[in-house]
C-alpha atoms as a PDB file:
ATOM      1  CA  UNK A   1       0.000   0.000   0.000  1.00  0.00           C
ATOM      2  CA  UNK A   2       1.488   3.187  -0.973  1.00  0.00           C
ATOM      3  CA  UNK A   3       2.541   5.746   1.786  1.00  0.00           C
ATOM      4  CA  UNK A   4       0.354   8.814   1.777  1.00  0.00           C
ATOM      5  CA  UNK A   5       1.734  11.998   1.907  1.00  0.00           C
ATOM      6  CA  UNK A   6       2.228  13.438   5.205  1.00  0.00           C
ATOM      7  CA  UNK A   7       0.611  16.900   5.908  1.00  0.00           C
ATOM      8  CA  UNK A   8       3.067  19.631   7.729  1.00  0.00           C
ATOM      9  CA  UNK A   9       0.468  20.156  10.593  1.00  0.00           C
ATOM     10  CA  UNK A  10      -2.480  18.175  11.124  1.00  0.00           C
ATOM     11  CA  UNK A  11      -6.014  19.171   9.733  1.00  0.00           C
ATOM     12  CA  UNK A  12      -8.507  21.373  12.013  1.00  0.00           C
ATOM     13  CA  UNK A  13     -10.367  19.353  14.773  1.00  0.00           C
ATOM     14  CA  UNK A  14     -13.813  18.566  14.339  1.00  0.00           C
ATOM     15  CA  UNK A  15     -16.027  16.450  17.092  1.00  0.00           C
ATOM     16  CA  UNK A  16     -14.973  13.038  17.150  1.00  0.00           C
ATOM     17  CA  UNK A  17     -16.388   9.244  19.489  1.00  0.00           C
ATOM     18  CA  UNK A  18     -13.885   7.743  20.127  1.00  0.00           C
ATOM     19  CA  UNK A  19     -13.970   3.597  20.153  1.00  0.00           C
ATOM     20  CA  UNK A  20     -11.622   0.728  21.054  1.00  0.00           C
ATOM     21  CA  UNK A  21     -10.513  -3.114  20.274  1.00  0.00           C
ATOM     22  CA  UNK A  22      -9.134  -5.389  22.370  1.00  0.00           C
ATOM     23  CA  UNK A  23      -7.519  -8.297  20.281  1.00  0.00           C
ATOM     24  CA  UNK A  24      -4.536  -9.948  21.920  1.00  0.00           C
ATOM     25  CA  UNK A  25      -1.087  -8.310  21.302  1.00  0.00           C
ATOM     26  CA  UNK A  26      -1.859  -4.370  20.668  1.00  0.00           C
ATOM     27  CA  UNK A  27       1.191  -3.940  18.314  1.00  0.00           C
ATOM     28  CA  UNK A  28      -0.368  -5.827  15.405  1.00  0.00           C
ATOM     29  CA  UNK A  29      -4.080  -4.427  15.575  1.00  0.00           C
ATOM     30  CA  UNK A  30      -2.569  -1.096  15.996  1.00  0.00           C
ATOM     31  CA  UNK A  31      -0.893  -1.358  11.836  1.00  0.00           C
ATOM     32  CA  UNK A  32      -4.270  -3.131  10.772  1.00  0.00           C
ATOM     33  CA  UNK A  33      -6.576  -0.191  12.447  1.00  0.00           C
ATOM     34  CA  UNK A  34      -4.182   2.553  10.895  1.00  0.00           C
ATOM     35  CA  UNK A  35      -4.238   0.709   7.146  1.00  0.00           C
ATOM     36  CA  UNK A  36      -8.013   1.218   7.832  1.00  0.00           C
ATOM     37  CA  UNK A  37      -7.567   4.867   8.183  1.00  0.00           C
ATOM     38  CA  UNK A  38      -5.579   5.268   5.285  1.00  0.00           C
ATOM     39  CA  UNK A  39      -7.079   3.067   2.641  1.00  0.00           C
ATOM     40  CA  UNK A  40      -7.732   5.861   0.097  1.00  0.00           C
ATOM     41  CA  UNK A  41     -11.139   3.960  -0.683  1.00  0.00           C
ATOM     42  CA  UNK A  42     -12.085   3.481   2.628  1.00  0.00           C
ATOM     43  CA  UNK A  43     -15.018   5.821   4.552  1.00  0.00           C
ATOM     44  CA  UNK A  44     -11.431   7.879   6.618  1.00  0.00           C
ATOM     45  CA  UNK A  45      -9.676   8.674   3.664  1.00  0.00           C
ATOM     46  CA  UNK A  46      -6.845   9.779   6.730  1.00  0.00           C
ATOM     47  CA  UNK A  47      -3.471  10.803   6.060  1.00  0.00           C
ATOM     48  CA  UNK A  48      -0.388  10.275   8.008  1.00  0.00           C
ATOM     49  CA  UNK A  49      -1.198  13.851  10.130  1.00  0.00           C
ATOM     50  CA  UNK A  50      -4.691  12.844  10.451  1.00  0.00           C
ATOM     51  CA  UNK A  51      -4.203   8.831  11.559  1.00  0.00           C
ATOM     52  CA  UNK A  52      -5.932   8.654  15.022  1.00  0.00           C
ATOM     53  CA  UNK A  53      -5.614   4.912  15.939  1.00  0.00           C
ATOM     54  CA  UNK A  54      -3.525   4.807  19.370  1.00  0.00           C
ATOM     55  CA  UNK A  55      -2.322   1.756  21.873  1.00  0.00           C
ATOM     56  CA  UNK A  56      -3.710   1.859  25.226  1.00  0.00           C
ATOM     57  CA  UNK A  57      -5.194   0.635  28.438  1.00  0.00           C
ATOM     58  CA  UNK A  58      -9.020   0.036  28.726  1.00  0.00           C
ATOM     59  CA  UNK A  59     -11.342  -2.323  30.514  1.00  0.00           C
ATOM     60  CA  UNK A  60     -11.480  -1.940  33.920  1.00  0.00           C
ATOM     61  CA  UNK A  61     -12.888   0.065  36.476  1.00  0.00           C
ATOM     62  CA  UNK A  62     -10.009   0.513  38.357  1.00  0.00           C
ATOM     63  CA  UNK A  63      -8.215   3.266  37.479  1.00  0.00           C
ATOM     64  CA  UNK A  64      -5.040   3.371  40.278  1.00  0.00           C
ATOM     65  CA  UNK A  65      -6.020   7.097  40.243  1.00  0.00           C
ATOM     66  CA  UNK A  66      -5.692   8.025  37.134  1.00  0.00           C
ATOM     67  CA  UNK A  67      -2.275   6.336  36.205  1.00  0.00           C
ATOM     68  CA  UNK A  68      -2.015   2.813  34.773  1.00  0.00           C
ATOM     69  CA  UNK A  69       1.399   1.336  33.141  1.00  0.00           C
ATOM     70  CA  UNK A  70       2.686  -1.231  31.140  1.00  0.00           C
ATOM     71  CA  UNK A  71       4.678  -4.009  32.962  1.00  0.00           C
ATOM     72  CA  UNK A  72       5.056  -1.737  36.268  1.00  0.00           C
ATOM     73  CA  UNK A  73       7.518  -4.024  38.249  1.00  0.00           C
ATOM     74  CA  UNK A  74       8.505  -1.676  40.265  1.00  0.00           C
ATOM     75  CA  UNK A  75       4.982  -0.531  41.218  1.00  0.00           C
ATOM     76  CA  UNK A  76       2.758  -2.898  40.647  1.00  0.00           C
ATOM     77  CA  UNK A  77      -0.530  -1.194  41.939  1.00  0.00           C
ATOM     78  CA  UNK A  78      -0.167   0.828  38.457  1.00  0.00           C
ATOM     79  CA  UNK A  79       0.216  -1.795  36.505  1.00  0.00           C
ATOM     80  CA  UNK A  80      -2.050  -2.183  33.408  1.00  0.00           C
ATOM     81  CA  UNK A  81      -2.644  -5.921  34.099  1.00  0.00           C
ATOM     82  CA  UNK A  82      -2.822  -5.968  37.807  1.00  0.00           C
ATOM     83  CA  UNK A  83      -5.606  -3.386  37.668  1.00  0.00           C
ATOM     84  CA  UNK A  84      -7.892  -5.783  35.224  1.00  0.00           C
ATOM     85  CA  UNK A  85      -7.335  -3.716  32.037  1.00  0.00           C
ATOM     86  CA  UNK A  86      -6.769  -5.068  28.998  1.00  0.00           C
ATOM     87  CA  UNK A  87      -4.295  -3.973  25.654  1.00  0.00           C
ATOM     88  CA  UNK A  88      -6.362  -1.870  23.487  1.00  0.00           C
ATOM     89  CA  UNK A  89      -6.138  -0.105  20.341  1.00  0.00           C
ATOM     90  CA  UNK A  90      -8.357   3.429  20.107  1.00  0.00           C
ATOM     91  CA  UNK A  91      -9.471   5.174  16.886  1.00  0.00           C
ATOM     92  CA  UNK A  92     -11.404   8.484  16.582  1.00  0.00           C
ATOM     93  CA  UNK A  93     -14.658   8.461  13.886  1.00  0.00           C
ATOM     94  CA  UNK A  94     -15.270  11.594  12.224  1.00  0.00           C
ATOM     95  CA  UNK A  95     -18.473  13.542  12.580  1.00  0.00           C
ATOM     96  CA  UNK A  96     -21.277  12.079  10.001  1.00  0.00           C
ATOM     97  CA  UNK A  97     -19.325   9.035   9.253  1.00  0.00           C
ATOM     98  CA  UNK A  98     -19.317   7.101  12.910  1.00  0.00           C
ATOM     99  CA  UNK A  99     -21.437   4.311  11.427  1.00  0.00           C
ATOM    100  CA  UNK A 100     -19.454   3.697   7.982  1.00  0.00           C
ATOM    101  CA  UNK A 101     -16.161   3.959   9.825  1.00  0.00           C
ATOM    102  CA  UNK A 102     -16.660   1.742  12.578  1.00  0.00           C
ATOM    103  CA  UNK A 103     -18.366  -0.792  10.028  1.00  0.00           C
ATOM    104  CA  UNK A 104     -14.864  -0.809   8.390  1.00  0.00           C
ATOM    105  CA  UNK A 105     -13.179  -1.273  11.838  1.00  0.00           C
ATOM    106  CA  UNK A 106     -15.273  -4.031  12.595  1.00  0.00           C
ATOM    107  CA  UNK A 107     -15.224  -5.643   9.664  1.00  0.00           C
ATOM    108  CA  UNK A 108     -11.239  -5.784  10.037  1.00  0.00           C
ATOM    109  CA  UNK A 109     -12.106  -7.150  13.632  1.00  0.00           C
ATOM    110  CA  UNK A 110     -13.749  -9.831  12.721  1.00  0.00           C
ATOM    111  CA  UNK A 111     -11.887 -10.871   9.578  1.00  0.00           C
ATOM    112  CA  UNK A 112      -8.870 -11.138  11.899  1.00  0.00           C
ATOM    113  CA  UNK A 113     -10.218 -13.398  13.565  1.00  0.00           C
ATOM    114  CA  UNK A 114      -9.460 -17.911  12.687  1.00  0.00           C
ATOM    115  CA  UNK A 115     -12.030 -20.052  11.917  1.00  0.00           C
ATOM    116  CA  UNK A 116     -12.434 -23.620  13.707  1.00  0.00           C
ATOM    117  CA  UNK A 117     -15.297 -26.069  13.894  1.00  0.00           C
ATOM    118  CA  UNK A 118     -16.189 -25.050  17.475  1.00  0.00           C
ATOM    119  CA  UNK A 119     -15.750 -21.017  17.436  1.00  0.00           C
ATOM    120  CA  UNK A 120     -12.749 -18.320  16.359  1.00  0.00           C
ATOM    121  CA  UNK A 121      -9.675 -18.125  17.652  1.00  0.00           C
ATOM    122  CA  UNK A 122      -7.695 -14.448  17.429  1.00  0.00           C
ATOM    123  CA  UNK A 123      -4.605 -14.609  15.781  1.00  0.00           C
ATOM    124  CA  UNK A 124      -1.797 -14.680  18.876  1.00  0.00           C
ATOM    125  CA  UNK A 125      -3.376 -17.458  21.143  1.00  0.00           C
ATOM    126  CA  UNK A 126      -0.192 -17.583  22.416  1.00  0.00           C
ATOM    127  CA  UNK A 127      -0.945 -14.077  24.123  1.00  0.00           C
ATOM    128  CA  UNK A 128      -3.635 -16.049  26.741  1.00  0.00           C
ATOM    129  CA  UNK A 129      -5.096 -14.057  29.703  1.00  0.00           C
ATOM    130  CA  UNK A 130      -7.450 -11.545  30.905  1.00  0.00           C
ATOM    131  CA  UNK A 131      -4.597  -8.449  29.403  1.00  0.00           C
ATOM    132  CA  UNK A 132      -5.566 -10.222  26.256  1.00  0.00           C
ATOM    133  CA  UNK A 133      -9.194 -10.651  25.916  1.00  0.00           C
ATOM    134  CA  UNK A 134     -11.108  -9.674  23.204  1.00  0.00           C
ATOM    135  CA  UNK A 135     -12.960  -6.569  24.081  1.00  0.00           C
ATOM    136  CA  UNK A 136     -15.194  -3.863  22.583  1.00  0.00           C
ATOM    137  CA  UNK A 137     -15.340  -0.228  23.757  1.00  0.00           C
ATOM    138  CA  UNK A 138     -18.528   2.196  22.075  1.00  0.00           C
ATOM    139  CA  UNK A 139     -20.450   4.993  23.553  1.00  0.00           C
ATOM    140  CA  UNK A 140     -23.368   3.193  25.782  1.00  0.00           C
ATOM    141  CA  UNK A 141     -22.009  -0.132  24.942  1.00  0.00           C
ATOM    142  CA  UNK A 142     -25.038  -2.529  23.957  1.00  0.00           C
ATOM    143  CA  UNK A 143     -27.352   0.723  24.433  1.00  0.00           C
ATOM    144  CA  UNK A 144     -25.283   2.779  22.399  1.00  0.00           C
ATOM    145  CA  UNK A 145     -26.361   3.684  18.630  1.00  0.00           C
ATOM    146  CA  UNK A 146     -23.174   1.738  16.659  1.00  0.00           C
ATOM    147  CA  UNK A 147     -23.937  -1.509  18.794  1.00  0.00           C
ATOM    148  CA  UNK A 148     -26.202  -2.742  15.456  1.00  0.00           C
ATOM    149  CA  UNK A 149     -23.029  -2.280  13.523  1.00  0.00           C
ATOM    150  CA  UNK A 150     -21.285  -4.597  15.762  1.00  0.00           C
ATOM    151  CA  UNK A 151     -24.237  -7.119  15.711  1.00  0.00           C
ATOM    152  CA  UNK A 152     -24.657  -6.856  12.031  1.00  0.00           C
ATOM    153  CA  UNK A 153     -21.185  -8.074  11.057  1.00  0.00           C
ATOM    154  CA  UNK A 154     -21.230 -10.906  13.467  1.00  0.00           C
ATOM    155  CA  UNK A 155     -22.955 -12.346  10.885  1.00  0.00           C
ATOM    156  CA  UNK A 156     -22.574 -17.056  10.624  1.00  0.00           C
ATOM    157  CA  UNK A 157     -19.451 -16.931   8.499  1.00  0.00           C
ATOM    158  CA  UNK A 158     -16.422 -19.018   7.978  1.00  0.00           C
ATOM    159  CA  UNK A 159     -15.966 -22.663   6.731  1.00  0.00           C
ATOM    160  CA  UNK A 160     -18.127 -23.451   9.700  1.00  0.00           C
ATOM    161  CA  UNK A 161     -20.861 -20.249   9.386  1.00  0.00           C
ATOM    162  CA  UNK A 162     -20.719 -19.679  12.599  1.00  0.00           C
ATOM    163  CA  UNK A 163     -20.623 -16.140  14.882  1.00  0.00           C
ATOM    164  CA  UNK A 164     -18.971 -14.942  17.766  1.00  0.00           C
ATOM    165  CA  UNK A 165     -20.756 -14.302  21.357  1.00  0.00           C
ATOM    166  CA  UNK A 166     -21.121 -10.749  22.140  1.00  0.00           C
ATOM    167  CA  UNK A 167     -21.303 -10.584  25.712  1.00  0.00           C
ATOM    168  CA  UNK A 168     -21.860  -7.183  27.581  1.00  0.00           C
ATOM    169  CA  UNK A 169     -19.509  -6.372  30.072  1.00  0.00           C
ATOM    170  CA  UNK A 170     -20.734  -3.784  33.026  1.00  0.00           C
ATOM    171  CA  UNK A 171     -18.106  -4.597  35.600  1.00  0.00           C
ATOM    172  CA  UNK A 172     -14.492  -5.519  33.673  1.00  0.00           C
ATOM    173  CA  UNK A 173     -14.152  -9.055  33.420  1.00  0.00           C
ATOM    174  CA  UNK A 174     -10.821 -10.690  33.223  1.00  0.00           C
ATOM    175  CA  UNK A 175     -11.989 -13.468  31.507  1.00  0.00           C
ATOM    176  CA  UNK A 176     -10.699 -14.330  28.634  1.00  0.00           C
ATOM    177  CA  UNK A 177     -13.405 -16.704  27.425  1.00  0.00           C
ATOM    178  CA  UNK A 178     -13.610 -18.369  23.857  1.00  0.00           C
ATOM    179  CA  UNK A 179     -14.944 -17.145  20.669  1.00  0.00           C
ATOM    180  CA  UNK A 180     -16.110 -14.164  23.362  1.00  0.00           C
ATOM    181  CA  UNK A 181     -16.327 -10.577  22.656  1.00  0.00           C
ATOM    182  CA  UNK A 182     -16.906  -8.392  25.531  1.00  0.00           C
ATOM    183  CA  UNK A 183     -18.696  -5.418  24.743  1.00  0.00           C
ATOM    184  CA  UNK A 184     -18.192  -2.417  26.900  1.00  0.00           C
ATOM    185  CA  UNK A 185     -19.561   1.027  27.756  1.00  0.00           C
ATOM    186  CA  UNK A 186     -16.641   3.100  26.577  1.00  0.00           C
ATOM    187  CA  UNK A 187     -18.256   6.181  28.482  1.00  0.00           C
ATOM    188  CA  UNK A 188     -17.933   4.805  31.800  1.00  0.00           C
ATOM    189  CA  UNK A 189     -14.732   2.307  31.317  1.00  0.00           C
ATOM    190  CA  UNK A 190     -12.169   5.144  30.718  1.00  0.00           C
ATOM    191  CA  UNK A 191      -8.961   4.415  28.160  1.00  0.00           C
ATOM    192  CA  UNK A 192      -5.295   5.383  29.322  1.00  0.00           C
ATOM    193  CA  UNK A 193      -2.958   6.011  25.880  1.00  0.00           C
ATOM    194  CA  UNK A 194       0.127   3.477  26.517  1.00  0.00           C
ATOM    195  CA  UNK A 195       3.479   4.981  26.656  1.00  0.00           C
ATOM    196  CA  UNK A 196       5.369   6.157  23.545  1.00  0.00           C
ATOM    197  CA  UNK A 197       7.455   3.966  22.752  1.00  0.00           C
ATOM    198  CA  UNK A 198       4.467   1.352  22.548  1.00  0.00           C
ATOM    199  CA  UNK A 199       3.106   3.501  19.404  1.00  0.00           C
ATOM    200  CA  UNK A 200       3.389   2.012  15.763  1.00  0.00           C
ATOM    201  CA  UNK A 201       5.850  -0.557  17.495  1.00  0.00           C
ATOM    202  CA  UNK A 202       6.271  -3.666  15.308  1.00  0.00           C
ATOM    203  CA  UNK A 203       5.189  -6.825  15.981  1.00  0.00           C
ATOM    204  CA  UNK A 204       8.181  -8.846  14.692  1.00  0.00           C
ATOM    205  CA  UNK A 205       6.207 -12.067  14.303  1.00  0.00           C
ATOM    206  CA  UNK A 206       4.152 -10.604  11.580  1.00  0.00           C
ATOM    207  CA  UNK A 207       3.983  -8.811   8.158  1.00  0.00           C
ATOM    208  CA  UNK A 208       7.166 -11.144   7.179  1.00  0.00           C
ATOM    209  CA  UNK A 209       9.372  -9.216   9.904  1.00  0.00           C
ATOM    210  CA  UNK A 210       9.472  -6.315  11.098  1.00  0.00           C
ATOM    211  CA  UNK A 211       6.533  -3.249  10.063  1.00  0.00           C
ATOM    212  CA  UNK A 212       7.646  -1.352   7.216  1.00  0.00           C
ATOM    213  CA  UNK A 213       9.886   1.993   8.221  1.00  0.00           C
ATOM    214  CA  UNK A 214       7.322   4.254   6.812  1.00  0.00           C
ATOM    215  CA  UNK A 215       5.248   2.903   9.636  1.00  0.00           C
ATOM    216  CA  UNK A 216       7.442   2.248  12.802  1.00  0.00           C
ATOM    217  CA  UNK A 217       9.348   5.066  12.278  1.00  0.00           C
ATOM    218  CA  UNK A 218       8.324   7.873   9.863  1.00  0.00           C
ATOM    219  CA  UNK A 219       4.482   7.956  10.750  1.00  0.00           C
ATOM    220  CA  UNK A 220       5.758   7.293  14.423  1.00  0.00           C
ATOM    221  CA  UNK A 221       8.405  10.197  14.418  1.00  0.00           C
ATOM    222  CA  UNK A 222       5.103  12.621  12.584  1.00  0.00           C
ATOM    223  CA  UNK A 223       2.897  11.973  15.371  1.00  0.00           C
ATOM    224  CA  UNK A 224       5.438  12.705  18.050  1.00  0.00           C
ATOM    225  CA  UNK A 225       6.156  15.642  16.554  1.00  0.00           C
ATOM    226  CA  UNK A 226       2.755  16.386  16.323  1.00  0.00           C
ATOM    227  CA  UNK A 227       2.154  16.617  20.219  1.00  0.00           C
ATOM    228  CA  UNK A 228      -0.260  13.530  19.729  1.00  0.00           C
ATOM    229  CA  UNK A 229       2.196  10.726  21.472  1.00  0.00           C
ATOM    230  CA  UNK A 230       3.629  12.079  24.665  1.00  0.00           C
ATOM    231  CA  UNK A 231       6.727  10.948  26.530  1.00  0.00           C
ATOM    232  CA  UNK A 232       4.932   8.130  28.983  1.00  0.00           C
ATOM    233  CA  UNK A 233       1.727   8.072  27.201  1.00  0.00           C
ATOM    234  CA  UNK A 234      -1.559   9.403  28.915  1.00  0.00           C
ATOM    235  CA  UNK A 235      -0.087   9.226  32.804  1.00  0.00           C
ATOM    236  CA  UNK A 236       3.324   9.773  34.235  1.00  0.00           C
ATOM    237  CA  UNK A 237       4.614   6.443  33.129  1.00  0.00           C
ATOM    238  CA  UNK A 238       8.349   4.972  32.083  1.00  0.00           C
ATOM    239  CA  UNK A 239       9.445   4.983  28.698  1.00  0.00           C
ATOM    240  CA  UNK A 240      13.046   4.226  29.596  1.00  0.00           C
ATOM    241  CA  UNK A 241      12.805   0.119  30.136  1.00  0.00           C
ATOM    242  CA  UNK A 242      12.452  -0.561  25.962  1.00  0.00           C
ATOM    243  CA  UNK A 243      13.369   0.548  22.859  1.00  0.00           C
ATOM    244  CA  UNK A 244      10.750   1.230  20.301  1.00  0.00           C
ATOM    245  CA  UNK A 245      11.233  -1.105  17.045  1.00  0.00           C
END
């Protein structure tokens, strides 16, 4: 897919909802999410300025005061998994084109996902645990106005035609149950941005090797300078303990 050209300084805000995944590892839904955005005949149409789709921390109640981390060893009581959250990709829809935009997100979801005779499996089952389940954040959750779009797509399909169970989730469940997605209220389960070095990382065991450059490090490098990834990501976390790849 060809690179599009970057913008000098990013376009004027206009009102946004914000919604997340929760698929396993966040470093490989985090490249699929932003191809979404950029596909030139896809409902963003997004540039490299204008890509929205961030790594994070979501599912959970908890919020250890407003600071959650990854991999805190040296305090766990901030740590992302400790507290129940889960890894989590965010992406901002555009005003008048929240339904066609998440239907493209969603579709990507679900296509993601590997067919067997009793369910789907995500694509890192090696990543097992309740940091890893397979979660969906959207304004009023099964209330909320795009919850049809998710319901619509989990349509039988597969060698197998079956769907996935779409289980709402009021409380943050650490359960990372089978062929489950947990939907969730993303109003009241609030989203922490990881730390920077987390954003467009590569995931090393896909795309034959590492992420292209244009990715890990030029769109990176734009959004950094952009104000839009800060140094320890949405709290006062570390960014020292790894490199970004």
């Amino acid at each position: 897919m060809p690179l599009p050209m970057p913008s000098p300084t990013p376009p004027p805000p206009s009102p946004s909802v914000g919604v997340w995944f929760g698929e396993g590892c966040f470093w490989k839904r985090q490249f699929a999410y932003a191809l979404v955005e950029l596909d030139p005949a896809g409902p963003f149409k997004r540039n490299n300025a204008s890509v929205s789709s961030v790594v994070g921390y979501a599912g959970s109640l908890d919020t250890a005061g407003g600071q959650v981390c990854y991999d805190a060893r040296a305090n766990v009581s901030v740590d992302y998994g400790e507290l129940g959250h889960a890894e989590q990709v965010r992406i901002d829809l555009g005003a008048g084109m929240q339904e066609a935009q998440f239907a493209a997100l969603v579709a990507d979801f679900f296509r993601s996902f590997n067919a067997t005779e009793s369910g789907f499996i995500r694509p890192d089952p090696g990543n097992a645990g309740g940091p890893y389940r397979v979660t969906v954040g959207l304004p009023g959750g099964v209330n909320g106005k795009l919850y049809s779009v998710l319901e619509d797509a989990n349509a039988p399909r597969g060698p197998y035609n079956l769907t996935m169970v779409l289980r709402e989730d009021r409380v943050g469940s650490v359960d990372d149950a089978f062929n489950t997605v947990f939907v969730m209220d993303s109003d009241i389960f609030p989203f922490f941005q990881a730390e920077q070095y987390h954003q467009f990382h590569s995931d090393v065991y896909a795309y034959d090797g590492y992420y292209p450059d244009w990715y890990r490090h030029d769109l990176w490098q734009l959004q950094i300078d952009l104000g839009r990834l800060p140094f320890g990501g949405s709290t006062n976390c570390s960014d020292s303990r790894y490199k970004h790849y």
